[in-house]
N, C-alpha and C. Protein backbone atom coordinates (compact mmCIF):
# COMPACT_ATOMS: atom_id res chain seq x y z
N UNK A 1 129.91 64.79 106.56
CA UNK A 1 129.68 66.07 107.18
C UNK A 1 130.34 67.16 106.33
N UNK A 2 129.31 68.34 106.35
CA UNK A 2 130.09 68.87 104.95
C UNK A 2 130.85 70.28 105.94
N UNK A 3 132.03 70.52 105.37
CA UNK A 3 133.13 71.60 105.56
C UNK A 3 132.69 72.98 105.57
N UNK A 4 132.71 73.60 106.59
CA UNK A 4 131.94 75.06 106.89
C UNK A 4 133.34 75.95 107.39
N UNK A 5 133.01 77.27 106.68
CA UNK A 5 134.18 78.11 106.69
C UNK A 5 133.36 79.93 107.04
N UNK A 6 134.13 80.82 107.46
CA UNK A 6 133.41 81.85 107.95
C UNK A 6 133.87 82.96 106.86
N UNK A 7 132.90 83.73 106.54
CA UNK A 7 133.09 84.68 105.56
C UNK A 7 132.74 86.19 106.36
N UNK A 8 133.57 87.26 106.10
CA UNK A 8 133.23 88.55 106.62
C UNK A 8 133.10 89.20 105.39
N UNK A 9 131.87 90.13 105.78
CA UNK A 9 131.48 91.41 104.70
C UNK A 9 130.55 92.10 104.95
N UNK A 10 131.12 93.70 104.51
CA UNK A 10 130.37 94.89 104.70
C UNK A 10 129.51 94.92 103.73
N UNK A 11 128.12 95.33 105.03
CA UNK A 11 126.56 95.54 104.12
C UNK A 11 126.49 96.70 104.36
N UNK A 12 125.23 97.45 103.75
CA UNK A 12 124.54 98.31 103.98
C UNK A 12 123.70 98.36 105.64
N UNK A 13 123.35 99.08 105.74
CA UNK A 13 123.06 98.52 107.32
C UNK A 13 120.98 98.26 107.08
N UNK A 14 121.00 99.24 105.37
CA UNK A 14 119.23 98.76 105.06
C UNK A 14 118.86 97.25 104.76
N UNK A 15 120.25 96.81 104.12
CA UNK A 15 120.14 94.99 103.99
C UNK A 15 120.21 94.22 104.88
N UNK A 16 120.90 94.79 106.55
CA UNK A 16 121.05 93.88 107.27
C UNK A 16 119.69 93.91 108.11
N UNK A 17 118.89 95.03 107.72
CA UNK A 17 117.64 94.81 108.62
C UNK A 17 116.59 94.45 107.76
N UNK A 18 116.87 93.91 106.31
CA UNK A 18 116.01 93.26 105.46
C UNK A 18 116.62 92.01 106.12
N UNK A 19 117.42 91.11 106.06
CA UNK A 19 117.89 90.11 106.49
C UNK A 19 117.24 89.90 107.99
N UNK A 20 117.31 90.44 108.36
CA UNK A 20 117.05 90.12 110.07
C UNK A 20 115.20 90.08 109.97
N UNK A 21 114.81 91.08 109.63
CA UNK A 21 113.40 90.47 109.11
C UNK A 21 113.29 88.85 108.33
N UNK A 22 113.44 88.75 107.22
CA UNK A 22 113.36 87.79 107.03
C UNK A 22 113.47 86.73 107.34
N UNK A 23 114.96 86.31 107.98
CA UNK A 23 114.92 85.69 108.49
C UNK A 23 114.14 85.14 110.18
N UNK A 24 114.01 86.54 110.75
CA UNK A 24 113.01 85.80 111.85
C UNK A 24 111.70 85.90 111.33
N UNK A 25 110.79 86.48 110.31
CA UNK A 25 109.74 86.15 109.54
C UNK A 25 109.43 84.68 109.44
N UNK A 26 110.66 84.02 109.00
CA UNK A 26 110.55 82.90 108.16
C UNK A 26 111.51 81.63 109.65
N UNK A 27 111.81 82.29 110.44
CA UNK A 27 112.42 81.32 111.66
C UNK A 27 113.57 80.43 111.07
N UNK A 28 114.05 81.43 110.60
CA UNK A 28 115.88 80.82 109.66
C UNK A 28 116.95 81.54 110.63
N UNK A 29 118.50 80.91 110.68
CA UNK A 29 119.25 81.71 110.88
C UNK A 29 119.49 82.16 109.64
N UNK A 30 120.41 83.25 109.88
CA UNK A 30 121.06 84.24 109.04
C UNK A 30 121.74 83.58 108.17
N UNK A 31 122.32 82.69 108.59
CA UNK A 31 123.71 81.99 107.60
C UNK A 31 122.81 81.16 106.50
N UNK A 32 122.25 80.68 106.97
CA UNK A 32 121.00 79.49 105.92
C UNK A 32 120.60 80.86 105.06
N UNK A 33 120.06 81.71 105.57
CA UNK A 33 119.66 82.55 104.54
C UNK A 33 120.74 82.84 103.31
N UNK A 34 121.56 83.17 103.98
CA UNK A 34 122.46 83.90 103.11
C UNK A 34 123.64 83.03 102.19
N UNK A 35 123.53 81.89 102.63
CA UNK A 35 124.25 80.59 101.78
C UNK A 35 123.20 80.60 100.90
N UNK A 36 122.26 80.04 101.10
CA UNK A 36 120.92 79.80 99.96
C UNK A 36 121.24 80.79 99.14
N UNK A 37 120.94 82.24 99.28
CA UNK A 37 120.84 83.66 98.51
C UNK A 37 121.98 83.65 97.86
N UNK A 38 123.58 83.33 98.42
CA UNK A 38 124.51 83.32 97.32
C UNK A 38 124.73 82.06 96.67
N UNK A 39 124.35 81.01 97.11
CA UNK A 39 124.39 80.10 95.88
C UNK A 39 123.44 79.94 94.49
N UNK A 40 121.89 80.82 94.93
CA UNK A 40 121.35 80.48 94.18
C UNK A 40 121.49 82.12 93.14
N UNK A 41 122.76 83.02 93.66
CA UNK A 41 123.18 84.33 92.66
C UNK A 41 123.81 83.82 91.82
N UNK A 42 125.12 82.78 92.18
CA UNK A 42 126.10 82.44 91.62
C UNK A 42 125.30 81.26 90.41
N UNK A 43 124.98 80.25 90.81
CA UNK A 43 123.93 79.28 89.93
C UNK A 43 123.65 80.02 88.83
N UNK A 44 122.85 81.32 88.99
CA UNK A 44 122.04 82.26 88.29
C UNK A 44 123.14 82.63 86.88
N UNK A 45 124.48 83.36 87.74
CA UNK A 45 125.10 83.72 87.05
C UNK A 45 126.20 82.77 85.87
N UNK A 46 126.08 81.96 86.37
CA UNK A 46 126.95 80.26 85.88
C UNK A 46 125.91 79.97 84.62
N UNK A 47 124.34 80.01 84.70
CA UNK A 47 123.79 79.17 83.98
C UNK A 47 122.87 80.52 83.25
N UNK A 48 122.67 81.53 83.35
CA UNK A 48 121.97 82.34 82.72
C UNK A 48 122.83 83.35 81.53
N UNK A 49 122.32 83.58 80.32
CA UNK A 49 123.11 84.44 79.82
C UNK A 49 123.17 85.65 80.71
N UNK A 50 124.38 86.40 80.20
CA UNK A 50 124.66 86.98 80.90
C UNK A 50 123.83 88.62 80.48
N UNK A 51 123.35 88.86 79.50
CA UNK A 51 122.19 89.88 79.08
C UNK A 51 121.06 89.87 79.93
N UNK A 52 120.68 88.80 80.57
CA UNK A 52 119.34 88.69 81.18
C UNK A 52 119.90 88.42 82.63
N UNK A 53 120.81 88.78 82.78
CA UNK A 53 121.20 89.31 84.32
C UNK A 53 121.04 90.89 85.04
N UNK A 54 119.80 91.16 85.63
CA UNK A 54 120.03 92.85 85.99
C UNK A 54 120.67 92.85 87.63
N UNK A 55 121.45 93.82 87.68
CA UNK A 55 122.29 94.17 88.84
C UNK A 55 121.03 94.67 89.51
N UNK A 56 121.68 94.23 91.28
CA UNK A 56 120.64 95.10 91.83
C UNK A 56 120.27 96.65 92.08
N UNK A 57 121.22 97.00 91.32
CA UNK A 57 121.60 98.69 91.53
C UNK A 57 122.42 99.37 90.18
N UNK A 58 121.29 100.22 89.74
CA UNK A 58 121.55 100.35 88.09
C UNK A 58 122.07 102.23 88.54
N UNK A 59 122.85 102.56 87.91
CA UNK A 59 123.86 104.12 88.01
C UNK A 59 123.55 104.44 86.48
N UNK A 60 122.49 106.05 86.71
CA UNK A 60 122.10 106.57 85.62
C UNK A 60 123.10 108.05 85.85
N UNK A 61 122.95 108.74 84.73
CA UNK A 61 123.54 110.22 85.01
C UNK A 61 122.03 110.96 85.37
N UNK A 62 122.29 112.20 85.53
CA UNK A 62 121.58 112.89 86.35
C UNK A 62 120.87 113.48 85.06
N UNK A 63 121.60 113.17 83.56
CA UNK A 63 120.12 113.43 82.61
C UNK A 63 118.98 112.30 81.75
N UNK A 64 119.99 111.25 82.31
CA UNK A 64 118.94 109.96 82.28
C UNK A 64 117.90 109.67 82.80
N UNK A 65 118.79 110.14 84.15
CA UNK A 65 117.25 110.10 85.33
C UNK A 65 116.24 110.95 85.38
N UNK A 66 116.81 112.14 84.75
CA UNK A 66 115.85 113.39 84.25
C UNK A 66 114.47 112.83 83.34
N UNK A 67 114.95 112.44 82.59
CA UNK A 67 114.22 111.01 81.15
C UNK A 67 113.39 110.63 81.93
N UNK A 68 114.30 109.69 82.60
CA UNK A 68 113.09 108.42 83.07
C UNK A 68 111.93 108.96 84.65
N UNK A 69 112.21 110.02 84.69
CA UNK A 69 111.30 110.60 85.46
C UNK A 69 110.23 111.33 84.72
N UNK A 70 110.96 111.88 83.63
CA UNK A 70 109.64 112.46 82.69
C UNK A 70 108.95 111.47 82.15
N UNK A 71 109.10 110.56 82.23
CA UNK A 71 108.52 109.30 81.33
C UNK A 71 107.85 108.45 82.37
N UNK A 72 107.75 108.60 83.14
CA UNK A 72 107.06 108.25 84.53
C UNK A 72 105.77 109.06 84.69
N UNK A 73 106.02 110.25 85.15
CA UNK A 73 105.43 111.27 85.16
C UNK A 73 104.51 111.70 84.22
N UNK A 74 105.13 111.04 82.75
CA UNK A 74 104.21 112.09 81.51
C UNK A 74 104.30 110.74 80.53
N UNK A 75 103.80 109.40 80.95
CA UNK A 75 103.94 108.45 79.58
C UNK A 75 103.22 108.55 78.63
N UNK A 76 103.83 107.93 77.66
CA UNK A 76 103.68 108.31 76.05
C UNK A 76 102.33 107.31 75.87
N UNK A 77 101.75 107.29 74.90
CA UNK A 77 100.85 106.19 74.31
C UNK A 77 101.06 105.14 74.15
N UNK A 78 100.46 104.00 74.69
CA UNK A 78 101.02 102.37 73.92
C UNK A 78 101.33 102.42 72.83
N UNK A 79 102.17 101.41 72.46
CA UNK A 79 101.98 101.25 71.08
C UNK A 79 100.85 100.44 70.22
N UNK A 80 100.68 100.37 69.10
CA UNK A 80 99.98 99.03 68.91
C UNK A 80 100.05 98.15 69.10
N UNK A 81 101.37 97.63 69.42
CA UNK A 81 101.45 96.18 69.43
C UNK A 81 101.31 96.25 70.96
N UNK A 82 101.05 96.87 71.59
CA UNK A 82 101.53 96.76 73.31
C UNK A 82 99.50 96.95 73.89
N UNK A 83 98.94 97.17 72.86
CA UNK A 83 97.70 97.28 73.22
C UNK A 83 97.14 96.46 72.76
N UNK A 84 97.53 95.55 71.95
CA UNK A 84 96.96 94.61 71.07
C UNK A 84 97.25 93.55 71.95
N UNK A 85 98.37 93.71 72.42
CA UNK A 85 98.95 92.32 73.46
C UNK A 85 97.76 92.83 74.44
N UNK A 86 97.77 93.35 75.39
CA UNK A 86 96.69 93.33 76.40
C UNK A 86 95.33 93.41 76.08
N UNK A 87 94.48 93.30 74.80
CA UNK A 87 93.32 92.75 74.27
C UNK A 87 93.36 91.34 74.29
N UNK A 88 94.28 90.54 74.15
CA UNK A 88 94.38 89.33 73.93
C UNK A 88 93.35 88.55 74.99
N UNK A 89 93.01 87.60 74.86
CA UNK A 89 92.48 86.75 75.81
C UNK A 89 92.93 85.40 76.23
């Protein structure tokens, strides 16, 4: 029988009603959810380089975000190689 211990922690209150969906979506408790979800972060982070890890919440300055909104808004041309890839078959 395996050893169960209780963990407390402050969420967002938008994650705890992603959680609560899901889990009654899917007819899980909460805890199954959320053991699964951090073991399979930690796994992630143990066995993946650590470059090809993105956070779930990336902090730009306010002229980065300026950028990447103009670049949204107004994108540039493929490149060749980026059009050549989607000709491919």
């Amino acid at each position: 029988m395996s050893s169960k211990t209780r963990v407390s922690a402050h969420i967002a209150a938008s994650t705890k009603r992603e959680l609560d969906e899901y889990a009654k979506g899917y007819g899980l408790k909460q805890g199954v959810v959320i053991e699964a979800a951090l073991r399979h972060h930690l796994r992630a982070l143990r066995e993946l380089p650590a470059e090809v890890i993105i956070p779930p919440r990336l902090v730009v300055s306010r002229d980065s975000g300026e950028r990447i909104l103009g670049r949204i808004e107004k994108p540039g041309k493929p490149t060749k190689a980026l059009s050549d890839l989607f000709r491919k078959k």
